[in-house]
N, C-alpha and C. Protein backbone atom coordinates (compact mmCIF):
# COMPACT_ATOMS: atom_id res chain seq x y z
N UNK A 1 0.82 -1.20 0.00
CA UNK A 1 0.00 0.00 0.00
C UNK A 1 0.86 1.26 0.00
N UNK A 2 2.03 1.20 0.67
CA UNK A 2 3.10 2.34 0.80
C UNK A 2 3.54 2.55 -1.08
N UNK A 3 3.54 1.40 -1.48
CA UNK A 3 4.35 1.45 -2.82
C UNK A 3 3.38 2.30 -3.82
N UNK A 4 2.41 2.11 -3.23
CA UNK A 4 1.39 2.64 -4.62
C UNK A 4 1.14 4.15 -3.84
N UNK A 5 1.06 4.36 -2.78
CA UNK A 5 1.26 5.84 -2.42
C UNK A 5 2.22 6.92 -2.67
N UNK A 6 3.72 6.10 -2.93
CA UNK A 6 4.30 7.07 -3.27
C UNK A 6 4.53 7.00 -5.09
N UNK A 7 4.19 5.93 -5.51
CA UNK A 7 3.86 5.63 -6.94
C UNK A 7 2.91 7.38 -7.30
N UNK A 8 1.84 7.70 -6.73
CA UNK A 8 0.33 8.05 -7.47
C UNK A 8 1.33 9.64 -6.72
N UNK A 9 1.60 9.69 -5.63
CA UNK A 9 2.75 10.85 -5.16
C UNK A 9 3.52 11.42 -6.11
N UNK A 10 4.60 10.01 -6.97
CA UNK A 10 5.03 10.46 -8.05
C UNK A 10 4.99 11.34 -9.38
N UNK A 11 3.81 10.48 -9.71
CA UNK A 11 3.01 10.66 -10.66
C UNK A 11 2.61 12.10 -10.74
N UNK A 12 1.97 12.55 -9.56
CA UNK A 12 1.20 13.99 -8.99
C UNK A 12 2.38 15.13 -9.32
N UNK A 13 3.47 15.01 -8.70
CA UNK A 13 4.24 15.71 -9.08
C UNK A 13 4.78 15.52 -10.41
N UNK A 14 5.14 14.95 -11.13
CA UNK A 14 5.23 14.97 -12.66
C UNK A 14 4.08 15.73 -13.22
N UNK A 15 3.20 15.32 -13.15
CA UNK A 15 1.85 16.33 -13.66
C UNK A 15 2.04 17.03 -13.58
N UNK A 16 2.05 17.45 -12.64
CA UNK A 16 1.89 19.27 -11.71
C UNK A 16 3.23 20.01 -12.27
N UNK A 17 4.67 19.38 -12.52
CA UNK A 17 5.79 19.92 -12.85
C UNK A 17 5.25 19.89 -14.59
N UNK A 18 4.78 19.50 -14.88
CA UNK A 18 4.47 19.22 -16.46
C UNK A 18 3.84 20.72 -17.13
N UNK A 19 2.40 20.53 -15.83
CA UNK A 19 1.71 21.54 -15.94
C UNK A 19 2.35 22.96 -15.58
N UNK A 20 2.77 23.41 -14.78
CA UNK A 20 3.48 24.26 -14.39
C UNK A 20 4.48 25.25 -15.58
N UNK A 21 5.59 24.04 -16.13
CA UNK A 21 6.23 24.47 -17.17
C UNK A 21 5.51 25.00 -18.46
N UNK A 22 4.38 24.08 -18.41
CA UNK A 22 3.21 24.76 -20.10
C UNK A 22 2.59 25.75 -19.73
N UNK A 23 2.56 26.28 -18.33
CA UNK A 23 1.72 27.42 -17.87
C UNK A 23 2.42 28.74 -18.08
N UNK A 24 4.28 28.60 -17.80
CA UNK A 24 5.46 29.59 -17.83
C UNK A 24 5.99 29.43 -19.24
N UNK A 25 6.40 28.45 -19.71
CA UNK A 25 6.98 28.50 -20.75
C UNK A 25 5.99 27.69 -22.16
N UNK A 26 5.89 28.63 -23.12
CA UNK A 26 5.32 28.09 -24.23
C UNK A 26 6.77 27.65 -25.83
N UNK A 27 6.46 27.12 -26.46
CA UNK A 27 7.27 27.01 -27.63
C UNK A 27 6.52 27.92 -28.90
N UNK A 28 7.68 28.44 -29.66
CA UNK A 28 7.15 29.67 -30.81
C UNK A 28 8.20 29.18 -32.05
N UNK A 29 7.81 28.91 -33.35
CA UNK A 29 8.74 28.52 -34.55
C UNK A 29 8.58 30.21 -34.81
N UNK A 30 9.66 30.34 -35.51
CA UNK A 30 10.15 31.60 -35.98
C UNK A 30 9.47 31.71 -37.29
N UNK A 31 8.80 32.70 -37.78
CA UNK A 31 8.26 32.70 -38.98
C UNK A 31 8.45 34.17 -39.56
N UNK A 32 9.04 33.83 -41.02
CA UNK A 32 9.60 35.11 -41.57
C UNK A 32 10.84 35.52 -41.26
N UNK A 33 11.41 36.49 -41.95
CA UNK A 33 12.94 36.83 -41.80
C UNK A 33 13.25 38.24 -40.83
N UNK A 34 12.30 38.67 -40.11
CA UNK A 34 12.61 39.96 -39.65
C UNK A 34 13.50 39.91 -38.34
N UNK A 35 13.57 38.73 -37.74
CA UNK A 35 14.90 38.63 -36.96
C UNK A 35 15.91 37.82 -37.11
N UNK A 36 16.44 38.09 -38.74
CA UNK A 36 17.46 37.22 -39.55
C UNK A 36 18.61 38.24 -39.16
N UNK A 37 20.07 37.95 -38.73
CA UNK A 37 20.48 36.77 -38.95
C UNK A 37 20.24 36.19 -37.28
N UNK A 38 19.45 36.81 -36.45
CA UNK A 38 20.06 36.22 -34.60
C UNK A 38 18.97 34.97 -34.88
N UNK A 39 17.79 35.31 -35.57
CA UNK A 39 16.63 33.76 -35.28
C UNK A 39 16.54 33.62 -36.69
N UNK A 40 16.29 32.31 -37.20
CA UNK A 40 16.37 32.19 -38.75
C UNK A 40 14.99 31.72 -38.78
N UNK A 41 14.23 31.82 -39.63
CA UNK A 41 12.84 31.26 -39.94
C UNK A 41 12.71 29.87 -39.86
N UNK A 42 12.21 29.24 -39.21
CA UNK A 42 11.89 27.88 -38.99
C UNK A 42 12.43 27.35 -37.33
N UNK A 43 13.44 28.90 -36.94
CA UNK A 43 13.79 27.97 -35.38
C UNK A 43 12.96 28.01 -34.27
N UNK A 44 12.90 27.21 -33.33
CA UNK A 44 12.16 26.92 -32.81
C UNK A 44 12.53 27.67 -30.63
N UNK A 45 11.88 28.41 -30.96
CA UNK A 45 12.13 28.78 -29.23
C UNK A 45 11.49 28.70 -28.35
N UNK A 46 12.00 28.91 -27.04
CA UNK A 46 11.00 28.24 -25.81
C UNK A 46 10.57 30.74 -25.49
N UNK A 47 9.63 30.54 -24.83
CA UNK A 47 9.05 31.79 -24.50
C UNK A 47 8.63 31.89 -23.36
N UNK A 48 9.44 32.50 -22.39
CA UNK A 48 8.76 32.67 -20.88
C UNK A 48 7.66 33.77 -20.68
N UNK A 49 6.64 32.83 -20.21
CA UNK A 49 5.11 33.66 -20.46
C UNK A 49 5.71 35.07 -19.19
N UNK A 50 6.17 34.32 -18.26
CA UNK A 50 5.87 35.10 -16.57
C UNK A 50 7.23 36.07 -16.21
N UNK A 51 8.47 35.35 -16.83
CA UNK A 51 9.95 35.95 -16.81
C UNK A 51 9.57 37.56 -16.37
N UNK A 52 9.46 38.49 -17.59
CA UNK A 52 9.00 40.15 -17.43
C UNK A 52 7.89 40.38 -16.51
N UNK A 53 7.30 39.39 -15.83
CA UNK A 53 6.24 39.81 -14.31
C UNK A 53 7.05 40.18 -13.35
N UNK A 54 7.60 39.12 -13.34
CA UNK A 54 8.62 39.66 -12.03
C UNK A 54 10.24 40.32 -12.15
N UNK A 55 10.43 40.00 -13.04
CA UNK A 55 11.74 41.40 -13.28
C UNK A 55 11.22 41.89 -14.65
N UNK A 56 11.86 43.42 -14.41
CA UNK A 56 11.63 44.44 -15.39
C UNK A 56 12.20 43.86 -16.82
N UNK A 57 11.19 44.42 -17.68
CA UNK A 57 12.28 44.21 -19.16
C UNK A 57 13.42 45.05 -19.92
N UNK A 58 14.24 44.67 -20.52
CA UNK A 58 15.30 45.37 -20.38
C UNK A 58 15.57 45.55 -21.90
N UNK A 59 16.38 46.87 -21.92
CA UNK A 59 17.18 47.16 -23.58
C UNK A 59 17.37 46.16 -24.40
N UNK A 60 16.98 45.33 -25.72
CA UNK A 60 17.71 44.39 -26.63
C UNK A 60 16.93 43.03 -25.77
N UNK A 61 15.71 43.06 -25.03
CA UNK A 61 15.22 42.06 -24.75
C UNK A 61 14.57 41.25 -26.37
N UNK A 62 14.33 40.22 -26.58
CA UNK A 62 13.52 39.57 -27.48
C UNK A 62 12.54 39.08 -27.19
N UNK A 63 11.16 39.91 -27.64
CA UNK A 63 10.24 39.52 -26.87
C UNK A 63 8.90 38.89 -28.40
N UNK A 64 7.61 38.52 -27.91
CA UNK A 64 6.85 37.99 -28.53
C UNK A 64 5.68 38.95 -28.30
N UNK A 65 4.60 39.46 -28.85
CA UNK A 65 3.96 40.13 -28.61
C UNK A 65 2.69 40.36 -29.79
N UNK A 66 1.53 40.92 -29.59
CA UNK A 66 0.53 41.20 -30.22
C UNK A 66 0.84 42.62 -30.39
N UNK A 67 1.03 43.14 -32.40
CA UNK A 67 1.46 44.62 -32.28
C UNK A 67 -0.26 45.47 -32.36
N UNK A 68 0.07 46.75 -32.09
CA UNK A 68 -1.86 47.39 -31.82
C UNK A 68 -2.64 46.83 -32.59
N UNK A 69 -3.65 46.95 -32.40
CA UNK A 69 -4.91 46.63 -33.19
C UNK A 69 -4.61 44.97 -33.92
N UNK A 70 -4.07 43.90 -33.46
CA UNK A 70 -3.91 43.21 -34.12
C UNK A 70 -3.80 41.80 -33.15
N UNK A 71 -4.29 40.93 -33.86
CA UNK A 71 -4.52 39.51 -33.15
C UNK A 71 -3.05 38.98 -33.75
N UNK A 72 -2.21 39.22 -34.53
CA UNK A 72 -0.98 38.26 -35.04
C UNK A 72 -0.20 38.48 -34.01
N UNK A 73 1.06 37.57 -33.71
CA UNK A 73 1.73 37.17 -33.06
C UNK A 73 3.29 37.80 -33.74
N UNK A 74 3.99 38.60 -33.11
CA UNK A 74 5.54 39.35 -33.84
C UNK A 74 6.36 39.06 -32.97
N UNK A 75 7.14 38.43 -33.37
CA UNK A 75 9.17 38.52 -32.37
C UNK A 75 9.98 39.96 -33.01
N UNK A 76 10.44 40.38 -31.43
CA UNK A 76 10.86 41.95 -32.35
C UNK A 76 11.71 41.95 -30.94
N UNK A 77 12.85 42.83 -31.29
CA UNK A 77 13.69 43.34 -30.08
C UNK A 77 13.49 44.63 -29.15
N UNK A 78 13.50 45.09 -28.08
CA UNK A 78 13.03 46.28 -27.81
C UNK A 78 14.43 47.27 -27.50
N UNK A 79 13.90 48.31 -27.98
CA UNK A 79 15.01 49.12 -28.24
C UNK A 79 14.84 50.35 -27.42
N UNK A 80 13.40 50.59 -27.39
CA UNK A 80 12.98 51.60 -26.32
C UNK A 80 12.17 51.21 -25.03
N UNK A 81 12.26 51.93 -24.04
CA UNK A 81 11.81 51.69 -22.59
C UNK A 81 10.81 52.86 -22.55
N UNK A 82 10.53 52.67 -21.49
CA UNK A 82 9.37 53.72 -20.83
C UNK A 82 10.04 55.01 -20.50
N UNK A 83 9.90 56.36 -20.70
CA UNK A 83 10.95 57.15 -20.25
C UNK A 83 11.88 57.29 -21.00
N UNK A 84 12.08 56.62 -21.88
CA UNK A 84 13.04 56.64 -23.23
C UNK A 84 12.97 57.45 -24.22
N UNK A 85 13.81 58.42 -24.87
CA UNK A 85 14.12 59.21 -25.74
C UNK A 85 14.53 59.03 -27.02
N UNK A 86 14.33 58.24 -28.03
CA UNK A 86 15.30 57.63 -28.82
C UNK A 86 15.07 58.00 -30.23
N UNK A 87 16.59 57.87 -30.66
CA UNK A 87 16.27 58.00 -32.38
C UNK A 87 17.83 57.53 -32.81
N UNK A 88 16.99 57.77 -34.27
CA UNK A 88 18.14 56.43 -35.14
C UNK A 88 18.97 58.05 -36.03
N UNK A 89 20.13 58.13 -35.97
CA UNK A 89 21.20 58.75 -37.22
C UNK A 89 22.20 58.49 -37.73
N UNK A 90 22.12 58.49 -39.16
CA UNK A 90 23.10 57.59 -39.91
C UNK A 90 23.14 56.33 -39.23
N UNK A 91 22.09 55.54 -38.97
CA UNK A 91 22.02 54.01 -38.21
C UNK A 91 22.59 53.96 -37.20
N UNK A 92 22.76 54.97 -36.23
CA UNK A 92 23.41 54.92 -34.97
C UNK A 92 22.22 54.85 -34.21
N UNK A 93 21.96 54.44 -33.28
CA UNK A 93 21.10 54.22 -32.10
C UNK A 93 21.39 54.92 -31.30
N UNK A 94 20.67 56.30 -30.79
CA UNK A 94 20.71 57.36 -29.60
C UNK A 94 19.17 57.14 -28.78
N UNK A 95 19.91 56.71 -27.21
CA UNK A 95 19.23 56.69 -26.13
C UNK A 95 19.45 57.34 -25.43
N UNK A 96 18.37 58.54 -25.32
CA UNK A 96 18.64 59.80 -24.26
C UNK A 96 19.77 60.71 -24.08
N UNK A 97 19.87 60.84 -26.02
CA UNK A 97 21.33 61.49 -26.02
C UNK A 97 22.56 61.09 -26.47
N UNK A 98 22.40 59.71 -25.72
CA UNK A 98 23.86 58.93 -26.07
C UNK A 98 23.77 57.98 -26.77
N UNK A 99 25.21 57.90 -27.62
CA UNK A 99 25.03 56.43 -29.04
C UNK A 99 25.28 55.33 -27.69
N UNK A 100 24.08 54.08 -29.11
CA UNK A 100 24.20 53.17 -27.90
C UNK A 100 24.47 51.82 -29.10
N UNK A 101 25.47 50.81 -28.79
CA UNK A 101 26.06 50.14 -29.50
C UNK A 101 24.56 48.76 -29.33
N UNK A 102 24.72 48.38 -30.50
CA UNK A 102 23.91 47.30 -30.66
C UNK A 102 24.46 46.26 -31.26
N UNK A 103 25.19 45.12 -30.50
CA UNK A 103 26.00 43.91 -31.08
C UNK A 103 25.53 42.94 -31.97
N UNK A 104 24.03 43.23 -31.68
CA UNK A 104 23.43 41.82 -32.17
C UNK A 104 23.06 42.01 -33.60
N UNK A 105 23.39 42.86 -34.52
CA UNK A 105 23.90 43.66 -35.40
C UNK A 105 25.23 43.58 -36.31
N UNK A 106 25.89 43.08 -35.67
CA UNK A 106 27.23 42.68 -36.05
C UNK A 106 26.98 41.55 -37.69
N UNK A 107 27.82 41.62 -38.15
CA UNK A 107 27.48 40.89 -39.37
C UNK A 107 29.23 39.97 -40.06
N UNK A 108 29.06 38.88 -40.52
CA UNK A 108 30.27 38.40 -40.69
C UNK A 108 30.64 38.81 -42.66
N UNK A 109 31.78 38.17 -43.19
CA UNK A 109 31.80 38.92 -44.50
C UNK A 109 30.93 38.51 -45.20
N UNK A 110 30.27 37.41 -45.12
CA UNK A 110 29.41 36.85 -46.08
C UNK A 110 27.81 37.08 -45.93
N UNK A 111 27.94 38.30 -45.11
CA UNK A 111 26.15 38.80 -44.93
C UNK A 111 26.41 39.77 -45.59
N UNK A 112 24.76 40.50 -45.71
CA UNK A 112 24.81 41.79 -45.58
C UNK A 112 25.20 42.80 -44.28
N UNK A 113 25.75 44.19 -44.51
CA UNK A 113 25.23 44.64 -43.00
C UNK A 113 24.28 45.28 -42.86
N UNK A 114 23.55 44.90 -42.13
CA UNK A 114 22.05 45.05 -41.80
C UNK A 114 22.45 46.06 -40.50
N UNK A 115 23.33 46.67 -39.81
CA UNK A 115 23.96 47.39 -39.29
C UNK A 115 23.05 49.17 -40.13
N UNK A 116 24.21 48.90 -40.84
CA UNK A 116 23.83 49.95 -41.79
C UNK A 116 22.64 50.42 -42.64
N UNK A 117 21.31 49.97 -42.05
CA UNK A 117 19.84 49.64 -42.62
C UNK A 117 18.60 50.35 -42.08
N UNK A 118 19.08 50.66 -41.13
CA UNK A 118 18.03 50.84 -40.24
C UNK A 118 17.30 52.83 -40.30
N UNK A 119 18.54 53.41 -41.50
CA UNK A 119 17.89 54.57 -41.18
C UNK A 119 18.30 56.12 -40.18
N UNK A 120 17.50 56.89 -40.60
CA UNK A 120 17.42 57.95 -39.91
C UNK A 120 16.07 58.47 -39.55
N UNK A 121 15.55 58.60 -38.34
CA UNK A 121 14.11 59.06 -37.61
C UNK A 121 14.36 58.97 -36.05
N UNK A 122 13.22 59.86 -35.71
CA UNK A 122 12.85 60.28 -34.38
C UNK A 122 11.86 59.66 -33.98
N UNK A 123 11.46 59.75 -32.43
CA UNK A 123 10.48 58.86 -31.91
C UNK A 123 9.25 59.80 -32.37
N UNK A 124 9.88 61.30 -32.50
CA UNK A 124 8.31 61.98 -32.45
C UNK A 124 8.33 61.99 -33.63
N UNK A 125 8.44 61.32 -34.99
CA UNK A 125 8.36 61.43 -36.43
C UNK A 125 7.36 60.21 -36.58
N UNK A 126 7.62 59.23 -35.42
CA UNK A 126 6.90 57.75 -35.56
C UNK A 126 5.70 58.26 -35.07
N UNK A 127 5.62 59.08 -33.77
CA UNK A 127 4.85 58.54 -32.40
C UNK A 127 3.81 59.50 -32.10
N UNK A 128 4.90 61.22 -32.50
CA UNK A 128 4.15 62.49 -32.24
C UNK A 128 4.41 62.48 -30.63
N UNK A 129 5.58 61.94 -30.21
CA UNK A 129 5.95 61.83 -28.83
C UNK A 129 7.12 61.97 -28.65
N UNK A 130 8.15 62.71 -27.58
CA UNK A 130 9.11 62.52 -27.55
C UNK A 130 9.86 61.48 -26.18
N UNK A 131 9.38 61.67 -26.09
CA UNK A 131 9.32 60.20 -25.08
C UNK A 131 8.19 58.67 -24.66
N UNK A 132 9.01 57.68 -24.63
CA UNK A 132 8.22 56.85 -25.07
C UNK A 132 7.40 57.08 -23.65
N UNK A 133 6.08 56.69 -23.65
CA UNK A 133 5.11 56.94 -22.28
C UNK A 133 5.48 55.45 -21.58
N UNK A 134 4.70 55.29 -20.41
CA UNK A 134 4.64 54.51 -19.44
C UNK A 134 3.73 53.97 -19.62
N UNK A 135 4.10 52.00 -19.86
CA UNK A 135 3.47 51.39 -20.31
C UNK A 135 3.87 51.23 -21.49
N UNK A 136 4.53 51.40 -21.95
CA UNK A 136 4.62 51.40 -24.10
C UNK A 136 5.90 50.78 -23.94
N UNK A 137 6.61 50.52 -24.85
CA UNK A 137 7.53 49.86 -25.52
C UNK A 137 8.32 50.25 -27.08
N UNK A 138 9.54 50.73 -27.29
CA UNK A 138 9.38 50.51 -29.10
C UNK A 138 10.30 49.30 -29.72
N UNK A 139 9.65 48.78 -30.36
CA UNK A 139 10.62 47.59 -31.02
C UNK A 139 10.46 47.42 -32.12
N UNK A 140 11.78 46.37 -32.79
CA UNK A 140 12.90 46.81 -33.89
C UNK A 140 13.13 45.37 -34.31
N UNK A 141 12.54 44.96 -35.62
CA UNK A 141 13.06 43.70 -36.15
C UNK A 141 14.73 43.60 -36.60
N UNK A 142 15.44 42.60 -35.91
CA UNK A 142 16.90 42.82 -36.57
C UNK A 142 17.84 43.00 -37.59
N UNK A 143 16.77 42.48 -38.55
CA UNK A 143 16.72 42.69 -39.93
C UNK A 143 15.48 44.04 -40.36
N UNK A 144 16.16 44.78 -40.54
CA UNK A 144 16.23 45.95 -40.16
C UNK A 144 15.41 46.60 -41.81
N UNK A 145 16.26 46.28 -42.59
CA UNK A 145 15.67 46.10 -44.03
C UNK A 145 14.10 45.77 -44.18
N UNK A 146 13.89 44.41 -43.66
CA UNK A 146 12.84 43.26 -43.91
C UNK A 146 11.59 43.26 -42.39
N UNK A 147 11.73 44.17 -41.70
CA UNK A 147 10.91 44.05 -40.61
C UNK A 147 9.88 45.48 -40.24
N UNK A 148 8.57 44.43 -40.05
CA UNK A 148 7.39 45.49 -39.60
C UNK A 148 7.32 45.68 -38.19
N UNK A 149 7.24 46.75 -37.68
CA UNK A 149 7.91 46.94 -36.48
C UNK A 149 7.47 48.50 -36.26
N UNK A 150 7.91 48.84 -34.87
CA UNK A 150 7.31 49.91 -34.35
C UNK A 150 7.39 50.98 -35.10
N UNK A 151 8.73 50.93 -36.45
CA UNK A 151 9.02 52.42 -36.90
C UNK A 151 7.63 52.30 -37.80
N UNK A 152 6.74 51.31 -38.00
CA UNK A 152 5.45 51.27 -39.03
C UNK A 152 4.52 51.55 -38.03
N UNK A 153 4.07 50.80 -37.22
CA UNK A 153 2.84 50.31 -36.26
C UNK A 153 3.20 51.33 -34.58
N UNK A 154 4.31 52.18 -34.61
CA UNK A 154 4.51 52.67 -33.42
C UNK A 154 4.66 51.67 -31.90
N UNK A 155 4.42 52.40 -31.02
CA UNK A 155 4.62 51.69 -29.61
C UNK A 155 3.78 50.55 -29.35
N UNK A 156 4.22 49.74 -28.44
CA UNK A 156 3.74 48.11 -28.59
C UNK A 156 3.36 48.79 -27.07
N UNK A 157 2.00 48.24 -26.73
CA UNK A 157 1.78 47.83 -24.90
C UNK A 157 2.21 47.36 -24.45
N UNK A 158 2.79 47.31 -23.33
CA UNK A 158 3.71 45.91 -22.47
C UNK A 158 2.55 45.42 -22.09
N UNK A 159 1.28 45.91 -21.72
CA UNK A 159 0.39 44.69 -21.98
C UNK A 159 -0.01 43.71 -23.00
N UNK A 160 0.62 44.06 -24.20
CA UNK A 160 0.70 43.11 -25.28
C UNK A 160 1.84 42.03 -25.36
N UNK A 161 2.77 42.13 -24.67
CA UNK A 161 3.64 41.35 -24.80
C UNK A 161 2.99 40.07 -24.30
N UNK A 162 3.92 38.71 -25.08
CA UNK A 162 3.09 37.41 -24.67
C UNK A 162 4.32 36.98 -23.45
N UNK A 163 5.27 37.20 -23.79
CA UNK A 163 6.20 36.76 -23.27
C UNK A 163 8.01 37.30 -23.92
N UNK A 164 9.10 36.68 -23.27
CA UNK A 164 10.53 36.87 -23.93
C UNK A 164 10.94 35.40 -24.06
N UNK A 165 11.66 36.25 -25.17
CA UNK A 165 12.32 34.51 -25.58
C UNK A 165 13.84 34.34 -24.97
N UNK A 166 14.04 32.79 -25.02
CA UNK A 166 15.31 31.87 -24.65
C UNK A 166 15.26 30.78 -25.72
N UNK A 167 16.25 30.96 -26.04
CA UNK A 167 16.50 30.11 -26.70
C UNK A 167 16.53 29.03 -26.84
N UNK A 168 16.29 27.96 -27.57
CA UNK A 168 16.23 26.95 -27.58
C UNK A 168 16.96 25.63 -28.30
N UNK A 169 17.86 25.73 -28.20
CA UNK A 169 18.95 25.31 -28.66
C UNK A 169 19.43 23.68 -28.84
């Protein structure tokens, strides 16, 4: 009788750890090229629903999200914060003034540089704002060329976000 108690014990916790993980973490295939070259279309990542509940989200996070008015699902990087000032010259990235280096950007000889793509604009050219508000977000497909993204659709809700990604490797 002991054996089958901690048997169905077992069991309970496997479930419950099962359940738990599908509750925090979902899986997302990459679709489309707008975060080519860091995610390639077809890869497959894990997405922490809860991660950004309890710590803040941060510069160059990769997150998943519903952009306004829209039921589709976008992977995009965030480039602006709440309180954030930002704009792009000669493809330099200025946050609150200061150039701010973006690695994930980097390109080897046999790419393009997608570095060099991204442009010249202001937040208040996108937004009619010069600072991003509280609550908002702006984000930036890495492929910079090939991505619909806040400089089209403006500020994302952080209540829209589904989650950030980890990789899945």
């Amino acid at each position: 009788m002991k054996k089958r108690g901690i048997a169905f014990t077992a069991v309970g916790i496997c479930l419950t750890a099962i359940f738990i993980k599908n509750l925090v973490f979902v899986e997302y295939k990459v679709e489309g090229v707008s975060m080519q070259p860091t995610y390639e279309e077809g890869r497959l990542l894990s997405i922490n629903k809860l991660g950004f509940i309890f710590s803040s989200l941060k510069r160059f996070d990769v997150i998943l999200f519903h952009p306004p008015n829209s039921e589709e699902i976008y992977i995009k990087r965030i480039i602006g914060l709440p309180g954030d000032e930002i704009h792009y010259e000669d493809d330099q990235l200025y946050v609150n003034g200061n150039a701010v280096n973006e690695p994930f950007l980097t390109s080897s000889d046999d790419q393009i540089d997608i570095m060099k793509k991204t442009g010249s604009f202001t937040l208040e050219e996108i937004t009619n704002k010069t600072r991003i508000p509280e609550g908002y977000i702006f984000v930036i497909g890495d492929n910079r060329i090939q991505s619909r993204d806040s400089r089209h659709f403006g500020l994302v809700s952080i209540d829209d976000i589904i989650g950030t990604v980890h990789d899945k490797k």
